[in-house]
C-alpha atoms as a PDB file:
ATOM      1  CA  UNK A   1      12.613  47.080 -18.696  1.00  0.00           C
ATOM      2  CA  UNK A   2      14.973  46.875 -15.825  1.00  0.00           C
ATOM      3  CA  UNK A   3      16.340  43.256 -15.187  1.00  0.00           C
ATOM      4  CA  UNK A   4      17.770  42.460 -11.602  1.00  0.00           C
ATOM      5  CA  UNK A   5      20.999  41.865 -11.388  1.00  0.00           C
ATOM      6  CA  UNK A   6      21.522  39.465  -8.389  1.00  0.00           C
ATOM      7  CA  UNK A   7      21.200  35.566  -8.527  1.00  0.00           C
ATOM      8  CA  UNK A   8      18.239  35.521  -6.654  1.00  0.00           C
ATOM      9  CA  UNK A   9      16.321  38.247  -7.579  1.00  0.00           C
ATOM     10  CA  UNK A  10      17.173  37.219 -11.410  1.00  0.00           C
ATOM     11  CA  UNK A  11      15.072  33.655 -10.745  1.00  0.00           C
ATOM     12  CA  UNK A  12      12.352  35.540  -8.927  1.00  0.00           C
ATOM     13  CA  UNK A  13      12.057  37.680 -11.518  1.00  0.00           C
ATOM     14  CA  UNK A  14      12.488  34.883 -14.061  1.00  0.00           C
ATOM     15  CA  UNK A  15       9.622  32.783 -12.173  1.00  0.00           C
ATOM     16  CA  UNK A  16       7.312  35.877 -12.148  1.00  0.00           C
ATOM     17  CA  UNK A  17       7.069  35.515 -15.822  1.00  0.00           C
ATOM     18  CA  UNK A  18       7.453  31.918 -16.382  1.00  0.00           C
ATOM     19  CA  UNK A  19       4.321  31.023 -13.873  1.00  0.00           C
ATOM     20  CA  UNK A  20       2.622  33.698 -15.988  1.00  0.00           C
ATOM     21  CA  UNK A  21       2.929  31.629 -18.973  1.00  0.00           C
ATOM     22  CA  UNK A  22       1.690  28.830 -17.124  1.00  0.00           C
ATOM     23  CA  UNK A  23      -1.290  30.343 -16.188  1.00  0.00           C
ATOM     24  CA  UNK A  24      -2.108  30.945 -19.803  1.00  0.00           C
ATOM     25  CA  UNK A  25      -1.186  27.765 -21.268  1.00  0.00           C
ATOM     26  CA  UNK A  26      -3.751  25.669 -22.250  1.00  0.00           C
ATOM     27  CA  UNK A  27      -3.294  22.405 -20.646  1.00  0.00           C
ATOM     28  CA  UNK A  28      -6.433  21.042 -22.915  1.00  0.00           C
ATOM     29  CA  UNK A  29      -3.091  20.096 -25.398  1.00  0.00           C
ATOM     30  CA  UNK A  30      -1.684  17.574 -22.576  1.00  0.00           C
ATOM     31  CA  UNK A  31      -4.148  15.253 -23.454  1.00  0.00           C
ATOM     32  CA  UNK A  32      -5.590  16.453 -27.071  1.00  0.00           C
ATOM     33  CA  UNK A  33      -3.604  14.185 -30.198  1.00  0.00           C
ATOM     34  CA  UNK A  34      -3.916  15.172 -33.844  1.00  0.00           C
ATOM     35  CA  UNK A  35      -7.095  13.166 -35.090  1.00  0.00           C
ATOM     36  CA  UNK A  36      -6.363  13.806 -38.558  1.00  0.00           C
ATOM     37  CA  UNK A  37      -3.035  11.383 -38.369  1.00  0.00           C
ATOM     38  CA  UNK A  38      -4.064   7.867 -40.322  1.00  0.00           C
ATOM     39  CA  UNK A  39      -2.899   5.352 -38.334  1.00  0.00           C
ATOM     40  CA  UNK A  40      -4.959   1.901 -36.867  1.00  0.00           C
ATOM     41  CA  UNK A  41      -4.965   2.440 -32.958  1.00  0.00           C
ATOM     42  CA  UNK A  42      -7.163   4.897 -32.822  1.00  0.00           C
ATOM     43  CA  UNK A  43      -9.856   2.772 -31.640  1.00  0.00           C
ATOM     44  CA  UNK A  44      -8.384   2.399 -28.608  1.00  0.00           C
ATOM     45  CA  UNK A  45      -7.786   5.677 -27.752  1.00  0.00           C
ATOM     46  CA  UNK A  46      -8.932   7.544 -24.239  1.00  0.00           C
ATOM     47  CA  UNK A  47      -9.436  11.314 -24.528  1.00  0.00           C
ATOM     48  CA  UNK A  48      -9.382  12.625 -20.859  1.00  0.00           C
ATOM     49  CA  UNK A  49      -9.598  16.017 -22.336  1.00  0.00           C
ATOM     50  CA  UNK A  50      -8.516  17.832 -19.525  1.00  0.00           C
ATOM     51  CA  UNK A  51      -6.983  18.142 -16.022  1.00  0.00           C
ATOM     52  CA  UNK A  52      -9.528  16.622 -13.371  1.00  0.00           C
ATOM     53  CA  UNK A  53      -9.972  18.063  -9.842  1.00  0.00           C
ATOM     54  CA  UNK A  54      -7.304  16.133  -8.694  1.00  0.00           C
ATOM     55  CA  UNK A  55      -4.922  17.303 -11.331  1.00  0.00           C
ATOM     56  CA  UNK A  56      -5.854  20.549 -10.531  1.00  0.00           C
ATOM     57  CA  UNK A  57      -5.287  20.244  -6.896  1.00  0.00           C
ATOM     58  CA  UNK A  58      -1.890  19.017  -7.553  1.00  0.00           C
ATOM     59  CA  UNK A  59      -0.632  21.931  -9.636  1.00  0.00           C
ATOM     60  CA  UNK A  60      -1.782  24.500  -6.622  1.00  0.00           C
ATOM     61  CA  UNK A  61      -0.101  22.656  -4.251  1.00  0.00           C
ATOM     62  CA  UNK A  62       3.165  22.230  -6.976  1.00  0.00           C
ATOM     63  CA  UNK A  63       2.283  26.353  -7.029  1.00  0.00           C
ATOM     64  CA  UNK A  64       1.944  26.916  -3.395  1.00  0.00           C
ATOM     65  CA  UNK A  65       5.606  24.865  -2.817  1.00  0.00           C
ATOM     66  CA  UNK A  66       7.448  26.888  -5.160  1.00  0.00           C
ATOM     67  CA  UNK A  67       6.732  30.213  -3.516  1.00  0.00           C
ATOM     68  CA  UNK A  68       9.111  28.474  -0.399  1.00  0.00           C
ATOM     69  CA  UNK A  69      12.170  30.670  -1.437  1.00  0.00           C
ATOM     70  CA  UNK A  70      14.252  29.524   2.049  1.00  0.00           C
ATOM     71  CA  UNK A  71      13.246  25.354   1.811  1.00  0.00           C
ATOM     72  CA  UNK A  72      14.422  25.845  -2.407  1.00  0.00           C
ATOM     73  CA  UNK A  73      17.647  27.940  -1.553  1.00  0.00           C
ATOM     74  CA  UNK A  74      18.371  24.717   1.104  1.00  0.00           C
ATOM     75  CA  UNK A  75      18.180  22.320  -2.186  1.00  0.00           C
ATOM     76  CA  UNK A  76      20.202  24.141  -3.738  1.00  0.00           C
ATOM     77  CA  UNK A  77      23.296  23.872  -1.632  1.00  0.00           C
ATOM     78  CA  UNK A  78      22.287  20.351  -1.057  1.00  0.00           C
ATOM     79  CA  UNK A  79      22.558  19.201  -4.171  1.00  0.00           C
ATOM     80  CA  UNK A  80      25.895  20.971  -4.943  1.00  0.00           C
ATOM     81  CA  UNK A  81      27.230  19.187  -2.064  1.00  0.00           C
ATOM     82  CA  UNK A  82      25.807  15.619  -2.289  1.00  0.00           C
ATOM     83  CA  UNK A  83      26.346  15.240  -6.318  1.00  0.00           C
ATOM     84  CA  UNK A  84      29.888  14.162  -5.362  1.00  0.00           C
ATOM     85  CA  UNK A  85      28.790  11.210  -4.080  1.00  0.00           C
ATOM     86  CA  UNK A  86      25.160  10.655  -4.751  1.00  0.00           C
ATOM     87  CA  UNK A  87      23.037  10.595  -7.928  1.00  0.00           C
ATOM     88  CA  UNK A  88      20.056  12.966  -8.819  1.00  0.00           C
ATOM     89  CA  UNK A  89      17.427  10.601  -8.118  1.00  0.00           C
ATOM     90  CA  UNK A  90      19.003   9.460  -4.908  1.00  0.00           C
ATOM     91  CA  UNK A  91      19.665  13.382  -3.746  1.00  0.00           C
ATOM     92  CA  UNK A  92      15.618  13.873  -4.562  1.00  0.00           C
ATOM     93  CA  UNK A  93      15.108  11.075  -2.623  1.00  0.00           C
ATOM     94  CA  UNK A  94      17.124  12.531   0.376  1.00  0.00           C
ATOM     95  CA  UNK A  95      15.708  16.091  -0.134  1.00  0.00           C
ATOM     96  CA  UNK A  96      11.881  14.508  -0.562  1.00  0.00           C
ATOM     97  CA  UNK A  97      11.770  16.837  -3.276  1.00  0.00           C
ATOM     98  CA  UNK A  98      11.127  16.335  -7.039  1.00  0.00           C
ATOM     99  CA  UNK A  99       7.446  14.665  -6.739  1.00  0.00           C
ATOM    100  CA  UNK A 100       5.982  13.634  -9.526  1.00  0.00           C
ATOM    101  CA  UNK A 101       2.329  12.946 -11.193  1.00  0.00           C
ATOM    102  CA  UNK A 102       0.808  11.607 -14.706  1.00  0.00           C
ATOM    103  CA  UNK A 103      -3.161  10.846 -13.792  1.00  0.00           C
ATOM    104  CA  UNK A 104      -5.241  11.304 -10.913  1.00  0.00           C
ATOM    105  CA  UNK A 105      -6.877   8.173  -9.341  1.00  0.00           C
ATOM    106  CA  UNK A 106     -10.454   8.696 -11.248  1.00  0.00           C
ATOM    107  CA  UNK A 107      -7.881   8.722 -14.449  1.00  0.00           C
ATOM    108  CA  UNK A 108      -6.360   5.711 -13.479  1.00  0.00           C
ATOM    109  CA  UNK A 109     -10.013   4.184 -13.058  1.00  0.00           C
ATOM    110  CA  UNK A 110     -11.122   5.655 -16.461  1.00  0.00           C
ATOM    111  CA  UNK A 111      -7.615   3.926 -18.295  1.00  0.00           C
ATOM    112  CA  UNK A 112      -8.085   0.692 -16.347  1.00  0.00           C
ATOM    113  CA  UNK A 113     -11.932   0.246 -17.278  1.00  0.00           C
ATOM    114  CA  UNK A 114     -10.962   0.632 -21.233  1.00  0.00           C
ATOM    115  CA  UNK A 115      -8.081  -1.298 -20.852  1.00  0.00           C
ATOM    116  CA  UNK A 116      -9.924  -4.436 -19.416  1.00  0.00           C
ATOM    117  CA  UNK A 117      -9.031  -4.253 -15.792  1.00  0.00           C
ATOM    118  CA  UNK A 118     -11.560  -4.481 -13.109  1.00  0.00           C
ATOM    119  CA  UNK A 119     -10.213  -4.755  -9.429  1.00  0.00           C
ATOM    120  CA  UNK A 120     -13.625  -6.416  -8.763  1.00  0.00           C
ATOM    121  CA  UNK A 121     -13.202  -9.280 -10.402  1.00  0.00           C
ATOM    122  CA  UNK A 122     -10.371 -10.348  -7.718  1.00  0.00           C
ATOM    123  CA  UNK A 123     -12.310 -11.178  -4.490  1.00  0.00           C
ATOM    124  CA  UNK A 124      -9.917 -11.597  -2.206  1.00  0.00           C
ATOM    125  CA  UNK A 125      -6.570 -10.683  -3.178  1.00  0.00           C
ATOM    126  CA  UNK A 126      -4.440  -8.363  -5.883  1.00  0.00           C
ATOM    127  CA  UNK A 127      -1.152  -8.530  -6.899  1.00  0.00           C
ATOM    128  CA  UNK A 128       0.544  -5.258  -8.019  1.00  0.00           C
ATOM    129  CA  UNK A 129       3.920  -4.477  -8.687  1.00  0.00           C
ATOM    130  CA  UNK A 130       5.227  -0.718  -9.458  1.00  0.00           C
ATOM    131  CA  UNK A 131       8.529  -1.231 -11.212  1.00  0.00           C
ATOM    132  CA  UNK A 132      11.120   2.142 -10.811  1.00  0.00           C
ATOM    133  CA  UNK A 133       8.518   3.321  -8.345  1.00  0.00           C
ATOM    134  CA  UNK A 134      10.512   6.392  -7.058  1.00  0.00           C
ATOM    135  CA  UNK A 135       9.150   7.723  -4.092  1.00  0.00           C
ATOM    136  CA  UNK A 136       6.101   5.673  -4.735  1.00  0.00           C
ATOM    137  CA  UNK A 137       3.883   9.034  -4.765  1.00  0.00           C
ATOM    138  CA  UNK A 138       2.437   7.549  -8.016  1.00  0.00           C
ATOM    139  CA  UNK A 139       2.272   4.357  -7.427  1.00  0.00           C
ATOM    140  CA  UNK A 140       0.024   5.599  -4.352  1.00  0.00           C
ATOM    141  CA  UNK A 141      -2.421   6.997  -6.349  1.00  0.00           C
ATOM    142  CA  UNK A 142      -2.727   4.282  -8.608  1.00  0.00           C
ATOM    143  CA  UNK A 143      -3.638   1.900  -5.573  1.00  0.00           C
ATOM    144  CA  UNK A 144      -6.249   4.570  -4.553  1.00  0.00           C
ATOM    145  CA  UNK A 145      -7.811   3.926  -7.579  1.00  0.00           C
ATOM    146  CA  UNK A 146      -7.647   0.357  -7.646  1.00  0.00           C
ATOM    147  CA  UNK A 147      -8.927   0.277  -3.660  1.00  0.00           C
ATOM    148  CA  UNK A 148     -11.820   3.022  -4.886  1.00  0.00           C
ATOM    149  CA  UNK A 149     -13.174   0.549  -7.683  1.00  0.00           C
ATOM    150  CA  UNK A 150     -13.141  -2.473  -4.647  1.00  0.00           C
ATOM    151  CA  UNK A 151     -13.381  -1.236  -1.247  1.00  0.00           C
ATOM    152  CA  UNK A 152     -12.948  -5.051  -0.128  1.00  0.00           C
ATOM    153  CA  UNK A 153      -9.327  -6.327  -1.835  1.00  0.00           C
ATOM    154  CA  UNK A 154      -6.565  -6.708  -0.547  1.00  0.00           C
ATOM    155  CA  UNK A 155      -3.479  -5.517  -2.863  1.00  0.00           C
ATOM    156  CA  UNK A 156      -0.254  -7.102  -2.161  1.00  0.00           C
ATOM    157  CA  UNK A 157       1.903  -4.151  -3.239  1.00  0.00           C
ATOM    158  CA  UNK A 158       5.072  -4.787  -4.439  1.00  0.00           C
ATOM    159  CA  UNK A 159       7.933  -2.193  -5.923  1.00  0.00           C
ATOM    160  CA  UNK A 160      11.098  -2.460  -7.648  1.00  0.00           C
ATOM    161  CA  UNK A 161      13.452   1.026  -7.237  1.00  0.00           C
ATOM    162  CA  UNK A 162      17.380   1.325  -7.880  1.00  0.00           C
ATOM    163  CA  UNK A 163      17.785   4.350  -5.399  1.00  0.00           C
ATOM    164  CA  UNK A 164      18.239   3.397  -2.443  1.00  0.00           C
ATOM    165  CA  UNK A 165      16.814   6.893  -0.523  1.00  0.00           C
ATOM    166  CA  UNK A 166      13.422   5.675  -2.595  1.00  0.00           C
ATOM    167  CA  UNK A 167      13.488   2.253  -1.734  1.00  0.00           C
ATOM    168  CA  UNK A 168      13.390   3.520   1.968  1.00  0.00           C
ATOM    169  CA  UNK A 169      10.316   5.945   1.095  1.00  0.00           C
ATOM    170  CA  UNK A 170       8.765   3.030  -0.644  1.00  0.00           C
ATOM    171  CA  UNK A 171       9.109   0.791   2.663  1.00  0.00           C
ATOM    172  CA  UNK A 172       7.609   3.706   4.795  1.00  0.00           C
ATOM    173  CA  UNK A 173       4.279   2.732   2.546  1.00  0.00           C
ATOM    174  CA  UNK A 174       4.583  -0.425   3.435  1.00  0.00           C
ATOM    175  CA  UNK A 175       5.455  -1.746  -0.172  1.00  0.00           C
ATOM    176  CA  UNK A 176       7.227  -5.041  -0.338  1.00  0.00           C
ATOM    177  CA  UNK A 177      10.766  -3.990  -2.062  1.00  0.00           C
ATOM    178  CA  UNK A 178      12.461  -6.926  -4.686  1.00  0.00           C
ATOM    179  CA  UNK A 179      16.020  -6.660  -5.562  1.00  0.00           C
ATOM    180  CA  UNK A 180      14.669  -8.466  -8.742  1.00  0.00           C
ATOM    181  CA  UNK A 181      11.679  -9.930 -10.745  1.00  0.00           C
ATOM    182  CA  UNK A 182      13.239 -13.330 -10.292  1.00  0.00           C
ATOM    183  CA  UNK A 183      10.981 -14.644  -7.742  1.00  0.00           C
ATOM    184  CA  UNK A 184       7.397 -13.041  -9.208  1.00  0.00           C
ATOM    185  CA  UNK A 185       4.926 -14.809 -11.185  1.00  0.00           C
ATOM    186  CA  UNK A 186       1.387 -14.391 -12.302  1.00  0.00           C
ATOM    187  CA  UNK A 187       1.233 -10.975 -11.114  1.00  0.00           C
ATOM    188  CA  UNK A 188      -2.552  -9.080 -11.924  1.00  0.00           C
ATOM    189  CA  UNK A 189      -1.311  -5.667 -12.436  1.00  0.00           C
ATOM    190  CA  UNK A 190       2.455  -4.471 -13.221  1.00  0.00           C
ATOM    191  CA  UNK A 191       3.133  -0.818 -13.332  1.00  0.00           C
ATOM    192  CA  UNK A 192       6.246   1.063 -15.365  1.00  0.00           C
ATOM    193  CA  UNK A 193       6.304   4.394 -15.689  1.00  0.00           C
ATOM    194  CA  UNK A 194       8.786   6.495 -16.877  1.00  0.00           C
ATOM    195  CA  UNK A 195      11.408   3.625 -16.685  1.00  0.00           C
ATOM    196  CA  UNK A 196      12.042   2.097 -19.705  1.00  0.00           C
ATOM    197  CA  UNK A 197      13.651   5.476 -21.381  1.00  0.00           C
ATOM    198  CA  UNK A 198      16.175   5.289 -18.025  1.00  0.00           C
ATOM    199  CA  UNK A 199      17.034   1.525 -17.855  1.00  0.00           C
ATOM    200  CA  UNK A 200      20.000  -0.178 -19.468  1.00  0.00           C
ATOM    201  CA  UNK A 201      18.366  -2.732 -21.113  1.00  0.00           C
ATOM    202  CA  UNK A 202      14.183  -2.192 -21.698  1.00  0.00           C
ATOM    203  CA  UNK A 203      13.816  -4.840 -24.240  1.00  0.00           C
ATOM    204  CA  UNK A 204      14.763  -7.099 -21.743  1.00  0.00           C
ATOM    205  CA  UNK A 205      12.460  -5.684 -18.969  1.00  0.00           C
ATOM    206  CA  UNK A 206       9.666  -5.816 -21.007  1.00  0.00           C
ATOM    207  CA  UNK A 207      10.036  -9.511 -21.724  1.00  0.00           C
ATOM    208  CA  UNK A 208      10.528  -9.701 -17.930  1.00  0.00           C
ATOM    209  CA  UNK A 209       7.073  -7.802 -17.010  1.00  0.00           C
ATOM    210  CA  UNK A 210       5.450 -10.521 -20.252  1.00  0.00           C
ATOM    211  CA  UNK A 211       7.086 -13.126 -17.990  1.00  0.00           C
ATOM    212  CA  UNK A 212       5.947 -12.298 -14.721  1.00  0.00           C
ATOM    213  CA  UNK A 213       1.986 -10.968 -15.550  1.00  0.00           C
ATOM    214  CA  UNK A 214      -1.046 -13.589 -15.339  1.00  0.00           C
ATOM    215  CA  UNK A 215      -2.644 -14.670 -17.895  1.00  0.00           C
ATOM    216  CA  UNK A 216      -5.552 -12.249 -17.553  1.00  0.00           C
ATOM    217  CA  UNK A 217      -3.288  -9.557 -16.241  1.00  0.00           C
ATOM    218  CA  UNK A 218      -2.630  -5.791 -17.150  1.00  0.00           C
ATOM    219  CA  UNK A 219       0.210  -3.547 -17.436  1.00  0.00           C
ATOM    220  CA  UNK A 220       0.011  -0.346 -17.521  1.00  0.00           C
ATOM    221  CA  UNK A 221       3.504   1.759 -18.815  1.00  0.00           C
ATOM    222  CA  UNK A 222       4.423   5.579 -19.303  1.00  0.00           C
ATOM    223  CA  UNK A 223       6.675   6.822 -21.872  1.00  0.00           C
ATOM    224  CA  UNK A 224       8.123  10.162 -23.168  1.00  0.00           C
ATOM    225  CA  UNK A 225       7.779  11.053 -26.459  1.00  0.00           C
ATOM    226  CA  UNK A 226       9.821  12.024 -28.202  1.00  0.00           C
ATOM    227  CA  UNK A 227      12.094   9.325 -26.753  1.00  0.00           C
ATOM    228  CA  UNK A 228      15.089  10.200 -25.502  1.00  0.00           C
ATOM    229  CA  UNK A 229      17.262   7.473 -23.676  1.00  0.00           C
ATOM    230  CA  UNK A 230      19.004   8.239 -20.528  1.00  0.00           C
ATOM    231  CA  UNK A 231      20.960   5.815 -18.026  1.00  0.00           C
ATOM    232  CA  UNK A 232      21.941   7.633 -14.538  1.00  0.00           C
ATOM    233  CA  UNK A 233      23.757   4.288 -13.208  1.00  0.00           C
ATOM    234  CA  UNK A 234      26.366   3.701 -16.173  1.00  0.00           C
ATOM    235  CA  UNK A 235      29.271   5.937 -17.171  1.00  0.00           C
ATOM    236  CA  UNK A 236      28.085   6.027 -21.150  1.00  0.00           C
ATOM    237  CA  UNK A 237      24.396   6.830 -19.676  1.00  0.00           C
ATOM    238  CA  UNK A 238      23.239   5.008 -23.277  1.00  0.00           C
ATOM    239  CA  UNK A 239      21.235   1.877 -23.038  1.00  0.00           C
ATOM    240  CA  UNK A 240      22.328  -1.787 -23.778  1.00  0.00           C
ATOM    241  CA  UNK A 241      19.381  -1.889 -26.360  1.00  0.00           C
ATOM    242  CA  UNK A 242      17.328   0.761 -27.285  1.00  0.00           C
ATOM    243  CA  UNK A 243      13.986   1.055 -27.171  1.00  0.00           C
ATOM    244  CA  UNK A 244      13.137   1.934 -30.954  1.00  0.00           C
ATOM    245  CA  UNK A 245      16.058   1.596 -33.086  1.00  0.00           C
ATOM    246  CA  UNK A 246      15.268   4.686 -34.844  1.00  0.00           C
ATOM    247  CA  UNK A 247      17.258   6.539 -31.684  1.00  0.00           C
ATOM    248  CA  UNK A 248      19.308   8.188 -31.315  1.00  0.00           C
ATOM    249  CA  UNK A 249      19.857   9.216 -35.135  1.00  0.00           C
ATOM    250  CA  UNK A 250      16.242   9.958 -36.062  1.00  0.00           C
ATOM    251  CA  UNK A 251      15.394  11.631 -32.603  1.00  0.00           C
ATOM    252  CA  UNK A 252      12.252  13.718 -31.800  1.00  0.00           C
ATOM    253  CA  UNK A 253      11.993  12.997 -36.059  1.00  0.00           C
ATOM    254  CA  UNK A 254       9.122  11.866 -35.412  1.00  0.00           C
ATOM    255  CA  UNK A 255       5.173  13.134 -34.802  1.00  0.00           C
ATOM    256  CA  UNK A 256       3.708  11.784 -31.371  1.00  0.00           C
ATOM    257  CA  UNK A 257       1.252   9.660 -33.292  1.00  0.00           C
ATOM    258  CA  UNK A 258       4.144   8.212 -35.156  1.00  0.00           C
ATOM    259  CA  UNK A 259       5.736   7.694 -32.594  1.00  0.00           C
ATOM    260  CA  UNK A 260       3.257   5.777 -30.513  1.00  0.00           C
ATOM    261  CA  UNK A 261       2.707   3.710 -33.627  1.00  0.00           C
ATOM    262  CA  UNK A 262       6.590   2.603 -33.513  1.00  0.00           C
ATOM    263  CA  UNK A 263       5.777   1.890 -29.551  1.00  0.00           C
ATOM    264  CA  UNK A 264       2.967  -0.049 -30.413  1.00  0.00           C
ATOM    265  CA  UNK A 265       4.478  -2.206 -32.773  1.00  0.00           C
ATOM    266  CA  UNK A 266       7.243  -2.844 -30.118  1.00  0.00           C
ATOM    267  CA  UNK A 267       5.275  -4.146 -27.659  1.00  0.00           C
ATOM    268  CA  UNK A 268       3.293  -6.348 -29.788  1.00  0.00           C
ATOM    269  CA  UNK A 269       6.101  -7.733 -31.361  1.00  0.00           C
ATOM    270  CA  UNK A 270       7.224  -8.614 -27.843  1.00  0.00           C
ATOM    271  CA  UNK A 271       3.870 -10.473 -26.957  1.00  0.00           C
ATOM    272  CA  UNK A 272       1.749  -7.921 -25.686  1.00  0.00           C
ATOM    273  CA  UNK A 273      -1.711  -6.847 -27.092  1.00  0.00           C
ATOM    274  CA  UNK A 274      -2.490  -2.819 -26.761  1.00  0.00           C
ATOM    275  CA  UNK A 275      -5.814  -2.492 -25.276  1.00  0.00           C
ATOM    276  CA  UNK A 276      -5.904   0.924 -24.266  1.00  0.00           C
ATOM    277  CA  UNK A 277      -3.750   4.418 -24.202  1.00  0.00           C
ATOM    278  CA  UNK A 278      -4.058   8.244 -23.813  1.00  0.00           C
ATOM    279  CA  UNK A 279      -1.786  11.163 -23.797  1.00  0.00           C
ATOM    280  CA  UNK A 280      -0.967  12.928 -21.031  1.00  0.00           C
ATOM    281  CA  UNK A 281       1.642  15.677 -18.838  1.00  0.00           C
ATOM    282  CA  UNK A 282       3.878  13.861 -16.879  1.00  0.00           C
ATOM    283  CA  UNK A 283       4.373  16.885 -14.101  1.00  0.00           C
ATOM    284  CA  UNK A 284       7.000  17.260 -11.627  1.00  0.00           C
ATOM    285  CA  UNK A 285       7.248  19.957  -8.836  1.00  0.00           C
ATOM    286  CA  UNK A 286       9.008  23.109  -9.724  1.00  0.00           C
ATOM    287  CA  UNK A 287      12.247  25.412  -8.240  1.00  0.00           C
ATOM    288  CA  UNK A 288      12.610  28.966  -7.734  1.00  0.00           C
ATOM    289  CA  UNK A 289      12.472  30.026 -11.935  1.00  0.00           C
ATOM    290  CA  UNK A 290       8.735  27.757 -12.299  1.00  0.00           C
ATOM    291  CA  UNK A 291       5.834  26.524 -10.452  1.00  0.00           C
ATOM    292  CA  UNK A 292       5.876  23.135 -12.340  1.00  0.00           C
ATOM    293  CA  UNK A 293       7.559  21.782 -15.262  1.00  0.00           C
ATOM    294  CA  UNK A 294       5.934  18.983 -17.953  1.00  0.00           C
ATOM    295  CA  UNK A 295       6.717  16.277 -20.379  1.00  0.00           C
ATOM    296  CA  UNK A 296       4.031  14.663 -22.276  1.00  0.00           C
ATOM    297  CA  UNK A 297       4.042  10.947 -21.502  1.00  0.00           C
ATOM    298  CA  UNK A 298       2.261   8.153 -23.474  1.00  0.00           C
ATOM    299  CA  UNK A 299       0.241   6.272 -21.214  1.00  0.00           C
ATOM    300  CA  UNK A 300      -0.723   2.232 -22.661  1.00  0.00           C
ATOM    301  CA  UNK A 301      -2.863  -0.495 -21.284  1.00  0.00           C
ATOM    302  CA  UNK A 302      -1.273  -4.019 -22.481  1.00  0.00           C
ATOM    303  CA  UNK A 303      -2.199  -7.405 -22.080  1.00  0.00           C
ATOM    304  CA  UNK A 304      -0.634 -11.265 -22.922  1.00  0.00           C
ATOM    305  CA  UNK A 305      -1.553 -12.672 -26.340  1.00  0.00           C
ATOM    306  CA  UNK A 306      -1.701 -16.109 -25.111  1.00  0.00           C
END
């Protein structure tokens, strides 16, 4: 078989085949865990089986954006010209590109339910805060969900973001943008999601989001397993703490189960009681060599042990 030999047609050629995998994949395995594996949460496990409608809808659009050869040829020079004085998730920012998704809104509904939360039970008002919101495409559909379940609250949306080409997305949806978590208390819902495997110190944030959530609250946080600790903002890029002390020597060592299990114990340790969780892709839009690209996240429902 004849390969092409040029840059472009290479990728083209490399996407071809690539998207042709992902059309046979079975995404049933984002969300599947091994049943057989002895461990005591799995009461409190949510099997959403499969991607929704929603989901679904997302990848064809994540499809449909990748076939834009001119708009991903314009990223590319981009980037090569802003990472001299910009970082990744700043130049994604700029370039609106690198959107991301975990669960559709009905998902969201499904992992609140199990985890405790009902948006109805606040007549009036909701506070929510998305900490590392990015471009706040997630944190939008989590809001759907929460507006969906009761049509009549009113959710004071708050967001925490480092980047500041985010933080001026986030403003454009008319989220209220902290500096800090100094000023927040008794907040109903917190949100982080793929931020405490890129922050320099996540102990410390979680007993910051134990801190700042009402008694009766929820939190809802995202993980990748295997985790794998990355800091964009510091020259080392290593945390102050880690997360689970068994990285970085004993990395991806570790079954997802087990590693949940280590999470677990983590958070409870820290205060928190684990009231729901699933598994789940944690998608982000693709380039010219694949539609979409994956990580599986670990999604948990927490509350305060009071």
């Amino acid at each position: 078989m004849n390969i092409p030999r040029g840059t472009l047609a290479r990728a083209i050629y490399a996407k071809f085949h690539n998207d042709y995998y992902l059309d046979k994949y079975d995404t049933r395995l984002w969300y599947s865990i091994n049943k057989e594996h002895q461990f005591s949460y799995h009461s409190t496990f949510v099997h959403l089986v499969e991607p929704d409608g929603n989901t679904l809808k997302w990848l064809e659009k994540a499809k449909d954006s990748s076939t834009n050869i001119w708009m991903h040829l314009w990223h590319a020079f981009a980037r090569i010209a802003l990472q001299f004085f910009m970082t990744q998730t700043d130049i994604n920012g700029f370039l609106k590109r690198g959107s991301m998704f975990i669960l559709s809104e009905q998902q969201f509904a499904i992992m609140l339910s199990r985890g405790g939360f009902d948006s109805r039970q606040y007549r009036q008002r909701l506070s929510f805060l998305d900490i590392g919101a990015g471009d706040g495409e997630i944190s939008a559909i989590l809001l759907k969900a929460l507006r969906n379940i009761n049509p009549e609250v009113i959710v004071d949306a708050f967001a925490t973001e480092a980047s500041w080409t985010m933080r001026e997305r986030l403003k454009k949806r008319s989220f209220h943008v902290l500096e800090n978590l100094d000023h927040l208390q008794n907040v109903h819902l917190v949100s982080c999601l793929n931020v405490l495997d890129r922050c320099i110190d996540p102990i410390q944030l979680l007993e910051d989001i134990y801190r700042i959530l009402s008694p009766n609250g929820r939190v809802i946080i995202a993980l990748v397993l295997p985790y794998m600790h990355y800091v964009e903002c510091n020259s080392s890029h290593q945390p102050l703490r880690p997360l689970m002390n068994h990285w970085p020597e004993k990395a991806k060592n570790y079954s997802f189960e087990s590693e949940a299990a280590i999470f677990f114990k983590v958070l409870e340790n820290l205060g928190f009681k684990i009231e729901a969780w699933t598994k789940a892709p944690y998608l982000c839009e693709g380039d010219l060599r694949q539609s979409y690209y994956w990580l599986i996240d670990l999604v948990v429902i927490a509350s305060k042990v009071l």
